[in-house]
N, C-alpha and C. Protein backbone atom coordinates (compact mmCIF):
# COMPACT_ATOMS: atom_id res chain seq x y z
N UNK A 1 -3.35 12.45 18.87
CA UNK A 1 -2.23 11.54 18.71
C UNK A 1 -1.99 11.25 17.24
N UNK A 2 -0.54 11.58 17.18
CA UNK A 2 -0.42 10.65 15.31
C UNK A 2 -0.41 9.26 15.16
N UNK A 3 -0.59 8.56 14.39
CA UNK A 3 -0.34 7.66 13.72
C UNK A 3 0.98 7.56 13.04
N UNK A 4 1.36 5.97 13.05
CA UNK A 4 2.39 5.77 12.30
C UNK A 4 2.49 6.23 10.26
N UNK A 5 1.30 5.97 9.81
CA UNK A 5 1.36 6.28 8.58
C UNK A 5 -0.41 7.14 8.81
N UNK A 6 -0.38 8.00 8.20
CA UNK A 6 -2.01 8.83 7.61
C UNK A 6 -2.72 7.97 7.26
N UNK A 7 -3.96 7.73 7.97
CA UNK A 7 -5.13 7.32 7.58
C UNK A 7 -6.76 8.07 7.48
N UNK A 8 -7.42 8.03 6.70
CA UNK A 8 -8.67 8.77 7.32
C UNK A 8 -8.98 7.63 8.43
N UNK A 9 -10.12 8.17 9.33
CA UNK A 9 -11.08 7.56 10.43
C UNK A 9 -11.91 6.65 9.76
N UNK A 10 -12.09 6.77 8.86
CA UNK A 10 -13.15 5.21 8.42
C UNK A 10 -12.29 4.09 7.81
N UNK A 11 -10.76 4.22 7.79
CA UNK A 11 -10.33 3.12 6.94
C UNK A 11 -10.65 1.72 6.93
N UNK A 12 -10.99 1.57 7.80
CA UNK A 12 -11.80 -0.17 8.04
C UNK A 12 -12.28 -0.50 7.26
N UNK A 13 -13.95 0.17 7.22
CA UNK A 13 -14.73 0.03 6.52
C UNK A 13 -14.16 0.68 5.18
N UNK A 14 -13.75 1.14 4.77
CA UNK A 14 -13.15 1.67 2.93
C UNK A 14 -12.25 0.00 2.62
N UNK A 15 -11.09 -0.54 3.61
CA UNK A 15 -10.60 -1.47 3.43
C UNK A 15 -11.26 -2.63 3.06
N UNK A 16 -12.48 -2.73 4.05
CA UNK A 16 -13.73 -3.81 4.10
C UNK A 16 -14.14 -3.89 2.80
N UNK A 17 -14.28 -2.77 2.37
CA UNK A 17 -15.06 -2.42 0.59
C UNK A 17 -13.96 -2.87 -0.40
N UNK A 18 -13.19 -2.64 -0.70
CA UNK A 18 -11.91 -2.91 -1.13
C UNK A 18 -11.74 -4.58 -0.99
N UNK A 19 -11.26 -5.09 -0.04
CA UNK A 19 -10.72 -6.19 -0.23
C UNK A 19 -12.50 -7.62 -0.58
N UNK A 20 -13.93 -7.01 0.27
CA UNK A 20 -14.32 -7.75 -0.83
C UNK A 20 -14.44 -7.18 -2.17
N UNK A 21 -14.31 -6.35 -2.80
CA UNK A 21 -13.87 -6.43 -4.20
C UNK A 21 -13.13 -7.14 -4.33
N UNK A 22 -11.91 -7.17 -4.28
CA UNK A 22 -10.76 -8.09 -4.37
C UNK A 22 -11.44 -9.51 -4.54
N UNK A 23 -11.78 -10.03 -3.59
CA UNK A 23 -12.65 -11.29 -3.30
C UNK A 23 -13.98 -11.86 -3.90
N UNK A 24 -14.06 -10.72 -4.66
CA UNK A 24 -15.14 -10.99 -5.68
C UNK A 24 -16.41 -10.97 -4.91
N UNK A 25 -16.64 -10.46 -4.12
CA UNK A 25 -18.03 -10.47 -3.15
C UNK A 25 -18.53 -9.12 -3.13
N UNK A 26 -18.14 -8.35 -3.57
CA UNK A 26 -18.57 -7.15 -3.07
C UNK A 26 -19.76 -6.30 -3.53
N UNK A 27 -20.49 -5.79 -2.62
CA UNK A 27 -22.25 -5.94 -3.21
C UNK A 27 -22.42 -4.40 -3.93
N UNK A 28 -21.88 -3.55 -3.54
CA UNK A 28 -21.94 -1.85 -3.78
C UNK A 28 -21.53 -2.02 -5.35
N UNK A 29 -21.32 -0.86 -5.63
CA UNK A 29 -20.70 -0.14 -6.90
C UNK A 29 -19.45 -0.16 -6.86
N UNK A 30 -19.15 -1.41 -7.66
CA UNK A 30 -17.61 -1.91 -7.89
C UNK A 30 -17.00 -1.08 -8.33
N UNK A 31 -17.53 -0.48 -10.18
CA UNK A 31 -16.57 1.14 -9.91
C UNK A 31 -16.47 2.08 -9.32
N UNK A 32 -17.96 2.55 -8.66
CA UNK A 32 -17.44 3.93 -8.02
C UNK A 32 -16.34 3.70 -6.63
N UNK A 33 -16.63 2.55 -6.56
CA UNK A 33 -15.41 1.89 -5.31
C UNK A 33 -13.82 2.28 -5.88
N UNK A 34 -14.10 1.76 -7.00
CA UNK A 34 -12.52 2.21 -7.21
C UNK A 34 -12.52 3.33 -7.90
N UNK A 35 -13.24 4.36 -8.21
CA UNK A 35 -13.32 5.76 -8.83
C UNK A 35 -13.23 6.47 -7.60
N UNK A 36 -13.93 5.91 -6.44
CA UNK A 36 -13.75 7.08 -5.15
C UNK A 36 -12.29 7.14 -4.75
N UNK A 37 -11.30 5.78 -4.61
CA UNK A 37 -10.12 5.84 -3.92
C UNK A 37 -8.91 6.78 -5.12
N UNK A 38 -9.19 6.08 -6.48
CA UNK A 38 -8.57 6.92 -7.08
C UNK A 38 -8.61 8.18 -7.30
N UNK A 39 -9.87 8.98 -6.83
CA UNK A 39 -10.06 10.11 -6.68
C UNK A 39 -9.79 10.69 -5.57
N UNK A 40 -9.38 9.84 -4.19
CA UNK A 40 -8.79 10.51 -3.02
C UNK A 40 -7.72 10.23 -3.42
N UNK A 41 -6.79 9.46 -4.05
CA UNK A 41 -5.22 9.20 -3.79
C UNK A 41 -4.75 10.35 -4.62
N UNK A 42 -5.31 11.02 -5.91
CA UNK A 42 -5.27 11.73 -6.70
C UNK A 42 -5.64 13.46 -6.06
N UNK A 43 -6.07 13.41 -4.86
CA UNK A 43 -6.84 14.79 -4.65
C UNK A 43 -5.40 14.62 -3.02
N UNK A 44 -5.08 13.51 -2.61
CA UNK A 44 -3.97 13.55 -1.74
C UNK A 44 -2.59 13.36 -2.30
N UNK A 45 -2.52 13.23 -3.20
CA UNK A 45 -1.12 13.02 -4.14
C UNK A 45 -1.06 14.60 -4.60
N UNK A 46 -1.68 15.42 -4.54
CA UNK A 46 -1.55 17.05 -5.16
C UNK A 46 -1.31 17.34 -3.86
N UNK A 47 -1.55 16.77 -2.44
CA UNK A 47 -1.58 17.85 -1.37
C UNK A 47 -0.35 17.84 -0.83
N UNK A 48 -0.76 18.24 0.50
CA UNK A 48 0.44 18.51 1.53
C UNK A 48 1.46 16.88 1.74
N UNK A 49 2.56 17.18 1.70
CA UNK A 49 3.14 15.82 2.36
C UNK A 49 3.10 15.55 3.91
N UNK A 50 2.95 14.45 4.03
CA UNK A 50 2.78 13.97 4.85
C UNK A 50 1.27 12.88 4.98
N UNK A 51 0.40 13.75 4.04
CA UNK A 51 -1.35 13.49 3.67
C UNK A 51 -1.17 12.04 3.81
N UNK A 52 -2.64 11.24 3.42
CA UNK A 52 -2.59 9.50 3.42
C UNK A 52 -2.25 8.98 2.40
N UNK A 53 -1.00 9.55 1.78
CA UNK A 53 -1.52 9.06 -0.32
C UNK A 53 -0.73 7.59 -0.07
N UNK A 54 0.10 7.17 0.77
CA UNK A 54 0.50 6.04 1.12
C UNK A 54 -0.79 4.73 1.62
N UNK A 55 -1.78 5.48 2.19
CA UNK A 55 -3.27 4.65 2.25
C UNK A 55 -3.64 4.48 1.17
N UNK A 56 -4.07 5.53 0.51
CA UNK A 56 -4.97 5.47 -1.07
C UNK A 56 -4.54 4.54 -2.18
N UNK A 57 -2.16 4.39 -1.94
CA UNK A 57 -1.98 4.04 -2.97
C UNK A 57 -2.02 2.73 -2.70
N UNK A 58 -2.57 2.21 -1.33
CA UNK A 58 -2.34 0.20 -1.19
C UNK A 58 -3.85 0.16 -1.20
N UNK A 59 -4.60 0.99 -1.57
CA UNK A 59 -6.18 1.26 -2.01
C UNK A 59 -6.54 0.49 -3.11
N UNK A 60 -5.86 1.28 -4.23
CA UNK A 60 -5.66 0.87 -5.32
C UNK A 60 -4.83 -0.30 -5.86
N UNK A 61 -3.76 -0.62 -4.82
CA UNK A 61 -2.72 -2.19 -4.79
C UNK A 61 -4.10 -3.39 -4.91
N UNK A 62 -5.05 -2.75 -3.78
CA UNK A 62 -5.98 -3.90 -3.26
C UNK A 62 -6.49 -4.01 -4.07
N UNK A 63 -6.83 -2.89 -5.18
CA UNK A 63 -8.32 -2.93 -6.15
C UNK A 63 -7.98 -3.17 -7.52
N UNK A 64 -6.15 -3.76 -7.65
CA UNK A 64 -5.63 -3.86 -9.04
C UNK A 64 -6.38 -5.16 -9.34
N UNK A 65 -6.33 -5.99 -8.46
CA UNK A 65 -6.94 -7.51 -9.17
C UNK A 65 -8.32 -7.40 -9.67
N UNK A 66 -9.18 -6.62 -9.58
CA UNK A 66 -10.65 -6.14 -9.95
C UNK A 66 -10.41 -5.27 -11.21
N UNK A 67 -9.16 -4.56 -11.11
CA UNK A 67 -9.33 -3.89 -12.54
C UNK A 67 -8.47 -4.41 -13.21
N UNK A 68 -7.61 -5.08 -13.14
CA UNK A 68 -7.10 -6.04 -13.90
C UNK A 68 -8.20 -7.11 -14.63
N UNK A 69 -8.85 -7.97 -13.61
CA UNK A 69 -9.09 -9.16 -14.08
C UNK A 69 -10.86 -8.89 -14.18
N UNK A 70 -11.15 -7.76 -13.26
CA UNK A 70 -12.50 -8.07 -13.60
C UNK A 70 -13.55 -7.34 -14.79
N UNK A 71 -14.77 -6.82 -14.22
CA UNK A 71 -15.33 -5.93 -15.64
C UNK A 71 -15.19 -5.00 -15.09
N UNK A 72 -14.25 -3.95 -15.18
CA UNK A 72 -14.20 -2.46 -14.61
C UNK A 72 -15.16 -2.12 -16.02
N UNK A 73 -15.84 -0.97 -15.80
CA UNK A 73 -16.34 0.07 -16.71
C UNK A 73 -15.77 1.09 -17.53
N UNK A 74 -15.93 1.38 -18.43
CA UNK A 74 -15.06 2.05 -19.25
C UNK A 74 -14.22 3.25 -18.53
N UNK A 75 -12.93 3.72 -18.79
CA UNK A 75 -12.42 4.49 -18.50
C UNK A 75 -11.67 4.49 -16.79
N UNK A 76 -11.91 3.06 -16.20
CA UNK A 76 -11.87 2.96 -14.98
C UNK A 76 -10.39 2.38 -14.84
N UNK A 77 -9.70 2.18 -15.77
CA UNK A 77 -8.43 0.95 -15.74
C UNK A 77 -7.48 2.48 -16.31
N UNK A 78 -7.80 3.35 -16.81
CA UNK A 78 -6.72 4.35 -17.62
C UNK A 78 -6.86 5.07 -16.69
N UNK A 79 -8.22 5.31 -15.46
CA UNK A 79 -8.22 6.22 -14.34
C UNK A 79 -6.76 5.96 -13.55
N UNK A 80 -6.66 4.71 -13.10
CA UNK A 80 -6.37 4.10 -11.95
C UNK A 80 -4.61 4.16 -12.29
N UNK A 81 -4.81 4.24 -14.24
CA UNK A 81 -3.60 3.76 -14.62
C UNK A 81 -2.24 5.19 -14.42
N UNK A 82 -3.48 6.20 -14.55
CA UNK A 82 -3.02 7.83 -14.50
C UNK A 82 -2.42 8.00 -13.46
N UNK A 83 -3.27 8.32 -11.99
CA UNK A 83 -3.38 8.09 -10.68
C UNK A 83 -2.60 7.70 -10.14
N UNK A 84 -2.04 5.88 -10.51
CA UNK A 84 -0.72 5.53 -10.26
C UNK A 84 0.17 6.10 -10.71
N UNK A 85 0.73 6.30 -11.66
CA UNK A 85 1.50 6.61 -12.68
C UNK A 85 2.15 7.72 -12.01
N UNK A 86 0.86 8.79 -11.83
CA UNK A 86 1.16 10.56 -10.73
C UNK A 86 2.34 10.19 -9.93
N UNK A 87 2.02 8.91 -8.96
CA UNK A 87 2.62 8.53 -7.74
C UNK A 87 3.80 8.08 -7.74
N UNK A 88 4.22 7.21 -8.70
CA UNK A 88 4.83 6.20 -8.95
C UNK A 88 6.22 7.23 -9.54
N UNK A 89 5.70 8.75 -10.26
CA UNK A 89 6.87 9.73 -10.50
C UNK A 89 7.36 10.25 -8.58
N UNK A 90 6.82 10.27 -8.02
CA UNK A 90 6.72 10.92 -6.88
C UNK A 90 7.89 10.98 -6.12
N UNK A 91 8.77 10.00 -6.35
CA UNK A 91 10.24 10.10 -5.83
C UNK A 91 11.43 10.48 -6.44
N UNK A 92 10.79 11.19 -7.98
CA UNK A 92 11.39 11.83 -8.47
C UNK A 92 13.06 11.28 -8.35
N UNK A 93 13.19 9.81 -8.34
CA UNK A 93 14.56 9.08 -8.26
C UNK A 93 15.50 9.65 -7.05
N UNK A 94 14.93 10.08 -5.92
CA UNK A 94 15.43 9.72 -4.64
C UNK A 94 16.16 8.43 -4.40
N UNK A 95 17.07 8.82 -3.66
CA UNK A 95 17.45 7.84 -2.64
C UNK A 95 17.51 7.84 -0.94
N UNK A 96 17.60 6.75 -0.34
CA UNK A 96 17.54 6.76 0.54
C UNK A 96 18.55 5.56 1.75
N UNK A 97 18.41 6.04 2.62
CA UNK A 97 19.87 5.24 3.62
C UNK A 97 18.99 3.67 3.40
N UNK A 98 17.82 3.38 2.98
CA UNK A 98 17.27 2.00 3.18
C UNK A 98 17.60 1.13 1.94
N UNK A 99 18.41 0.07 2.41
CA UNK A 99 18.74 -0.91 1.55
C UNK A 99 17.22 -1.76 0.85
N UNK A 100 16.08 -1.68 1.55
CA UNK A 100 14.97 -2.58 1.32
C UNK A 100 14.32 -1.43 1.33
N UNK A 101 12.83 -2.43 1.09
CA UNK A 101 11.39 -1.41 1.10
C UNK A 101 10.30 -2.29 1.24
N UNK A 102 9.31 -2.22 2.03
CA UNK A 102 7.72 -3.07 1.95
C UNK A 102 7.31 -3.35 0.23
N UNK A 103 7.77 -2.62 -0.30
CA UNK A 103 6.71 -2.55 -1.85
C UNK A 103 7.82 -3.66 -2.23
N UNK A 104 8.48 -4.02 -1.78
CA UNK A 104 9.78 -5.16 -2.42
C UNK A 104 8.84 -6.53 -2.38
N UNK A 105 8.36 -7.06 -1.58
CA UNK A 105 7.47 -7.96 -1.09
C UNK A 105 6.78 -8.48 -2.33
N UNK A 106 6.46 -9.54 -2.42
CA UNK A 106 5.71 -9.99 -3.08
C UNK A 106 4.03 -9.72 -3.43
N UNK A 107 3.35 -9.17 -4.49
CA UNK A 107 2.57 -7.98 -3.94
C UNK A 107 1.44 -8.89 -3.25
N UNK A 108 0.70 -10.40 -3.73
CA UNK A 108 -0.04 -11.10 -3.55
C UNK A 108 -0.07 -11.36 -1.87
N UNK A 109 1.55 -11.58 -1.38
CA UNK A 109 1.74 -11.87 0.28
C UNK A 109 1.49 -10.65 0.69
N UNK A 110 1.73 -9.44 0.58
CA UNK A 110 1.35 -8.15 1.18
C UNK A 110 -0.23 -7.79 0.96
N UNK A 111 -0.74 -8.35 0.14
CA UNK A 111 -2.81 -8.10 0.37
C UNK A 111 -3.20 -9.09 1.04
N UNK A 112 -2.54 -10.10 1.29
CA UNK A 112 -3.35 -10.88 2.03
C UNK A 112 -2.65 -10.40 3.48
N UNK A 113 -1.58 -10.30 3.75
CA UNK A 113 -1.15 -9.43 5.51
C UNK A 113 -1.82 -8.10 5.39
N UNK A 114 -1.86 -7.08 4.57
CA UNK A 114 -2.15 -6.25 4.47
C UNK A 114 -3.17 -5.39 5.93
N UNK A 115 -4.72 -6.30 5.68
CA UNK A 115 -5.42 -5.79 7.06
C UNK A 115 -4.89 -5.76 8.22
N UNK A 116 -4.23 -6.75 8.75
CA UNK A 116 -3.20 -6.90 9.95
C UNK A 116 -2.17 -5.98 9.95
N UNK A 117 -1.27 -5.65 9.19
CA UNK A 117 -0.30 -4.43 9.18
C UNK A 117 -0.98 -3.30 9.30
N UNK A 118 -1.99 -2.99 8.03
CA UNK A 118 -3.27 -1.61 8.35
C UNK A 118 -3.16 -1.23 9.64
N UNK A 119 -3.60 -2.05 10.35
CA UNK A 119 -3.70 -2.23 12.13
C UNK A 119 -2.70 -1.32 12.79
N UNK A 120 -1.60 -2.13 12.58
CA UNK A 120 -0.60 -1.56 13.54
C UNK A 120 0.58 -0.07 13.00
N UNK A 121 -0.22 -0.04 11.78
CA UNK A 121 0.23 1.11 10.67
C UNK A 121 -0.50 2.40 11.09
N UNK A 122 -2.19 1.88 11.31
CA UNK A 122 -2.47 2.94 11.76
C UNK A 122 -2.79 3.47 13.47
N UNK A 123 -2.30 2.95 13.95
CA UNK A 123 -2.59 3.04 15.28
C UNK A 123 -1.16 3.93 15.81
N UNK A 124 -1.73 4.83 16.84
CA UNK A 124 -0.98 5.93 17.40
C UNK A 124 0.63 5.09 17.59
N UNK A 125 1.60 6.15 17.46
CA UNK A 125 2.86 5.54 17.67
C UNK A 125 3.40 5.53 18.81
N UNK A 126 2.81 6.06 19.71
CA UNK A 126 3.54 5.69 20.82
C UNK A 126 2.92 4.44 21.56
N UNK A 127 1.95 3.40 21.03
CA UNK A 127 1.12 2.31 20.70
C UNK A 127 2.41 1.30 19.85
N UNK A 128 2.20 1.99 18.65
CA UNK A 128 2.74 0.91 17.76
C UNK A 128 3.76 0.75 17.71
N UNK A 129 4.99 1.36 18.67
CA UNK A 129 6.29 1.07 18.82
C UNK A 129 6.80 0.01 20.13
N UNK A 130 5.40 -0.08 21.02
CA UNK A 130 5.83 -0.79 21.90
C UNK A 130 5.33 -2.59 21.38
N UNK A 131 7.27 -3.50 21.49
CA UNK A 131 7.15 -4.64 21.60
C UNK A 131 6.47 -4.41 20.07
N UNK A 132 7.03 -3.94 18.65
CA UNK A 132 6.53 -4.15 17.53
C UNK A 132 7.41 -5.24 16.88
N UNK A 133 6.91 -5.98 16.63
CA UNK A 133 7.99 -7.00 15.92
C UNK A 133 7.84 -7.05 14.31
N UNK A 134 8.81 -7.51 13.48
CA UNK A 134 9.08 -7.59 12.14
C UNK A 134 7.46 -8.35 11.69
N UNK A 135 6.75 -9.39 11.74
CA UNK A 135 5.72 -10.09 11.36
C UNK A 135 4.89 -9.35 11.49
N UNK A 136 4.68 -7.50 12.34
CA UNK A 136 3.76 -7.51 12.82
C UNK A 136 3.54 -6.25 11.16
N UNK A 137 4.65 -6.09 10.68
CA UNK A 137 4.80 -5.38 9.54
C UNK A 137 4.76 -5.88 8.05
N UNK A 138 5.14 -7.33 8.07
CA UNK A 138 5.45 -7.68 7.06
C UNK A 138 4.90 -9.11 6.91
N UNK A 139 4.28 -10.03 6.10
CA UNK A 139 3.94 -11.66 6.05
C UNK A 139 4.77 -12.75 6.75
N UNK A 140 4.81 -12.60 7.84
CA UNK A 140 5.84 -14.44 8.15
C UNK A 140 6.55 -15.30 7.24
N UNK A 141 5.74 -15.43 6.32
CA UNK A 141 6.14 -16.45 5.32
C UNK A 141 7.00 -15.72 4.35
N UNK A 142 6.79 -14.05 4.08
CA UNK A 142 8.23 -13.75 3.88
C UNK A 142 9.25 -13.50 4.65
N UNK A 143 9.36 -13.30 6.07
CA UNK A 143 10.15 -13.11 6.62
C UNK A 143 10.79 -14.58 6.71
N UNK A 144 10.10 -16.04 6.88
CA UNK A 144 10.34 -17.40 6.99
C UNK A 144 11.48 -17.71 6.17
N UNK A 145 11.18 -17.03 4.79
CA UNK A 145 11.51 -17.88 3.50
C UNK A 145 12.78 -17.35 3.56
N UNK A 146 13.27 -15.71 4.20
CA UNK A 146 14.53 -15.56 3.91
C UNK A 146 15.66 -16.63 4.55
N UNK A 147 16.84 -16.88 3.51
CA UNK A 147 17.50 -17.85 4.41
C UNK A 147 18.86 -17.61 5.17
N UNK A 148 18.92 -16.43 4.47
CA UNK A 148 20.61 -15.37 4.42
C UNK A 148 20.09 -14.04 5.57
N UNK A 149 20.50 -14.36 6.69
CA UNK A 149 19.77 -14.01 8.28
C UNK A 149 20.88 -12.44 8.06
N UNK A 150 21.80 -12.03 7.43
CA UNK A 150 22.22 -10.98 7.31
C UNK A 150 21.73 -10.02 6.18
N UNK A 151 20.60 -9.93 5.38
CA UNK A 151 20.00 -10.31 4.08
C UNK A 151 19.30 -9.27 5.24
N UNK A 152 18.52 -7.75 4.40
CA UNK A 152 16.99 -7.26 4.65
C UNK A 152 15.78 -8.06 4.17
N UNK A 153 15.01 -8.09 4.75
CA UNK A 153 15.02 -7.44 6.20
C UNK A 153 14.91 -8.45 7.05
N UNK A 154 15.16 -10.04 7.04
CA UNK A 154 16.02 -10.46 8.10
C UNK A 154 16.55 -10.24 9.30
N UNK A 155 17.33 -9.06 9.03
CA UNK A 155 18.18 -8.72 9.96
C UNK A 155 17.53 -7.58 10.97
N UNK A 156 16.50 -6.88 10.42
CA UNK A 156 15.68 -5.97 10.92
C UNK A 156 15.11 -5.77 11.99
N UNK A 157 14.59 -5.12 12.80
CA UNK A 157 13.70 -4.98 14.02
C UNK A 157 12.69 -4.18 13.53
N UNK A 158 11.50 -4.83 14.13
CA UNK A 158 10.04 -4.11 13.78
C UNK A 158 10.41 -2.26 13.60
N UNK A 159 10.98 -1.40 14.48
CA UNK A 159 10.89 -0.52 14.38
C UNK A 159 11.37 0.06 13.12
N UNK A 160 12.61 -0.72 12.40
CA UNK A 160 13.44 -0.57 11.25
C UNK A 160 12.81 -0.77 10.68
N UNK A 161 11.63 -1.85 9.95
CA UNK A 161 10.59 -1.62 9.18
C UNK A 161 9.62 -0.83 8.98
N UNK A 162 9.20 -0.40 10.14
CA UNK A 162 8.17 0.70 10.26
C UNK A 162 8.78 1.97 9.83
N UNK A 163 10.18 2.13 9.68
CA UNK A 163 10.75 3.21 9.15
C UNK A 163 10.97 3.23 7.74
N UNK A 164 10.69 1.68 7.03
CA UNK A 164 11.20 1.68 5.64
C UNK A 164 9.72 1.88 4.98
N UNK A 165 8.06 1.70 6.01
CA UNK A 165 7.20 1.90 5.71
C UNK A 165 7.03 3.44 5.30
N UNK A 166 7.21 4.25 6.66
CA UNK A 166 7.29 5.67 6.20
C UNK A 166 8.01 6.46 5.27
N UNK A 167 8.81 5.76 4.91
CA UNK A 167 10.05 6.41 3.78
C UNK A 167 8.92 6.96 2.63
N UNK A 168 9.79 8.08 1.87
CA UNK A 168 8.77 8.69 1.05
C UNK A 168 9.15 7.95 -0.05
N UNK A 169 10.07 6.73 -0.27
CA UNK A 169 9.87 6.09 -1.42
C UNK A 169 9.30 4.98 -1.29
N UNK A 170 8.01 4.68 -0.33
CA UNK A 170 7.70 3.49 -0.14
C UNK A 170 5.99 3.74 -1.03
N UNK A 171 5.00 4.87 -1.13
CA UNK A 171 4.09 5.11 -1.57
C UNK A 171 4.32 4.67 -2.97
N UNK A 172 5.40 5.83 -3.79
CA UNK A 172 5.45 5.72 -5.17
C UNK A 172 5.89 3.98 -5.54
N UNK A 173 6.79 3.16 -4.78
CA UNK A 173 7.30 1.69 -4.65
C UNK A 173 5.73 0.80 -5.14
N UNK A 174 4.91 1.30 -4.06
CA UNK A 174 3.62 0.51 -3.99
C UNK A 174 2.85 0.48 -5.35
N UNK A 175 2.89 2.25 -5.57
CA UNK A 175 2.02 2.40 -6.97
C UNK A 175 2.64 1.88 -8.09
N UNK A 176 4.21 1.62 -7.95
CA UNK A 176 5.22 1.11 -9.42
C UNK A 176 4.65 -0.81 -9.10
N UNK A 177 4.13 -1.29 -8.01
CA UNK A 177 3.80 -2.72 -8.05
C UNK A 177 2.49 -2.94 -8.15
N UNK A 178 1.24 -1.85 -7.96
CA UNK A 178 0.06 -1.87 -8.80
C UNK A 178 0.55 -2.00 -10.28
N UNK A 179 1.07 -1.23 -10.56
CA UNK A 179 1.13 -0.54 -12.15
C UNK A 179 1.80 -1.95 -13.12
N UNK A 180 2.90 -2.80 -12.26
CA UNK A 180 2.99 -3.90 -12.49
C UNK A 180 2.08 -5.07 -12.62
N UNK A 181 1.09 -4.80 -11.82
CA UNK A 181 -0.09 -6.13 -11.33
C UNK A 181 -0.91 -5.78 -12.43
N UNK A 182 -1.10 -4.38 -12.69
CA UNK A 182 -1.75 -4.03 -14.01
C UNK A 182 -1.66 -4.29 -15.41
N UNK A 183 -0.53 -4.61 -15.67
CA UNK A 183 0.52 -4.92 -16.67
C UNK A 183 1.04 -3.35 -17.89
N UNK A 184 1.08 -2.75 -16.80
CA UNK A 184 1.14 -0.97 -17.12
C UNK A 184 2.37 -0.60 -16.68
N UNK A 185 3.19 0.79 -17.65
CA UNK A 185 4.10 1.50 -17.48
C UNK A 185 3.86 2.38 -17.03
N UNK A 186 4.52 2.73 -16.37
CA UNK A 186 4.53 4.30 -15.48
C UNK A 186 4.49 5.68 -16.85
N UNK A 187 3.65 5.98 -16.76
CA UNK A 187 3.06 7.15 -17.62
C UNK A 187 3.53 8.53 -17.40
C-alpha cells in the first residue's frame, strides 16, 4: 500500500530523535542526528521523484532550532545550510493551480502539529482519505485564527490540503522556511 507522502518504516523513532533534540533532551549524538538526516535528504534529493525528500526536509525544519540556537559542531550548520539550499532550488520556479501551501504556516505552529500530521501523512491513502479533515493536516489554531472564511485554506477540505501537501512545491517551500529559521539564503 502507498502512503500519502514517502516515508521510511522507522520514521517514529527518527522523529522521536529529532524533536527531543528540538526539546533540548536528547541523549544520543546531537550531531550525527542531524548529519544522518542531512545526509538522507541529500542522498534522496539526487534520487528518483517521488523518494521521501519531503520527510528529510521537515527533518531538518525540526532540527533548525538545534542548529540554529544550539552547539552544533563544526561544519554542521553549512552542512544543513547546503542540503537545504539543494532543495529549496528544487522547484526550479514552478507554478502550480494551488493558491496556498503547508510551508506558508507559521513554521513554530507546524513543529509543534507536526507528529500528528506525520500520522496521517504517512499512513496508507486509502486510510487517510477517509473522513480527513483540514485540522487533521494543519494546527487548529491556524485554521481558528483565519477570519476571511473565503481566504486558503479556510475554505479547504482535508483532501485539498493533502493535495497542497504533495505538491512538488511544498518540499523545496519547507526547506526555503528552515533556511529562514536559520537566518540563511538559499545558496
Amino acid at each position: 500500500m502507498s502512503t500519502v507522502i514517502p516515508v521510511p518504516g522507522n520514521w517514529r523513532t527518527l522523529f522521536g530523535r529529532w524533536d527531543e533534540l528540538r526539546h533540548g533532551y536528547h541523549a544520543g549524538d546531537k550531531d550525527e542526528t542531524v548529519r544522518g538526516c542531512a545526509r538522507q535528504l541529500e542522498t534522496k534529493a539526487s534520487g528518483l521523484e517521488g523518494g521521501p525528500v519531503l520527510f528529510w526536509t521537515l527533518g531538518l525544519l525540526v532540527l533548525a532550532p538545534y542548529v540554529a540556537f544550539g552547539t552544533p559542531g563544526p561544519g554542521i550548520e553549512d552542512k544543513v545550510i547546503a542540503v537545504l539550499s539543494r532543495v529549496a532550488r528544487g522547484d526550479d520556479g514552478r507554478t502550480c493551480a494551488h493558491g496556498w501551501h503547508p510551508y506558508e504556516v507559521d513554521v513554530d505552529d507546524v513543529l509543534e502539529h507536526l507528529p500528528s500530521c506525520l500520522e496521517v501523512l504517512s499512513s496508507p491513502v486509502n486510510q487517510a482519505l477517509d473522513d480527513l479533515l483540514p485540522e487533521d493536516l494543519l494546527p487548529e489554531l491556524y485554521l481558528d485564527q483565519l477570519e476571511d472564511e473565503e481566504a486558503e485554506p479556510a475554505n479547504l477540505s482535508g483532501p485539498e490540503i493533502l493535495a497542497r501537501w504533495q505538491c512538488p512545491r511544498t518540499a523545496p517551500g519547507f526547506a526555503r522556511a528552515a533556511l529562514d529559521y536559520l537566518g540563511a539564503a538559499v545558496r
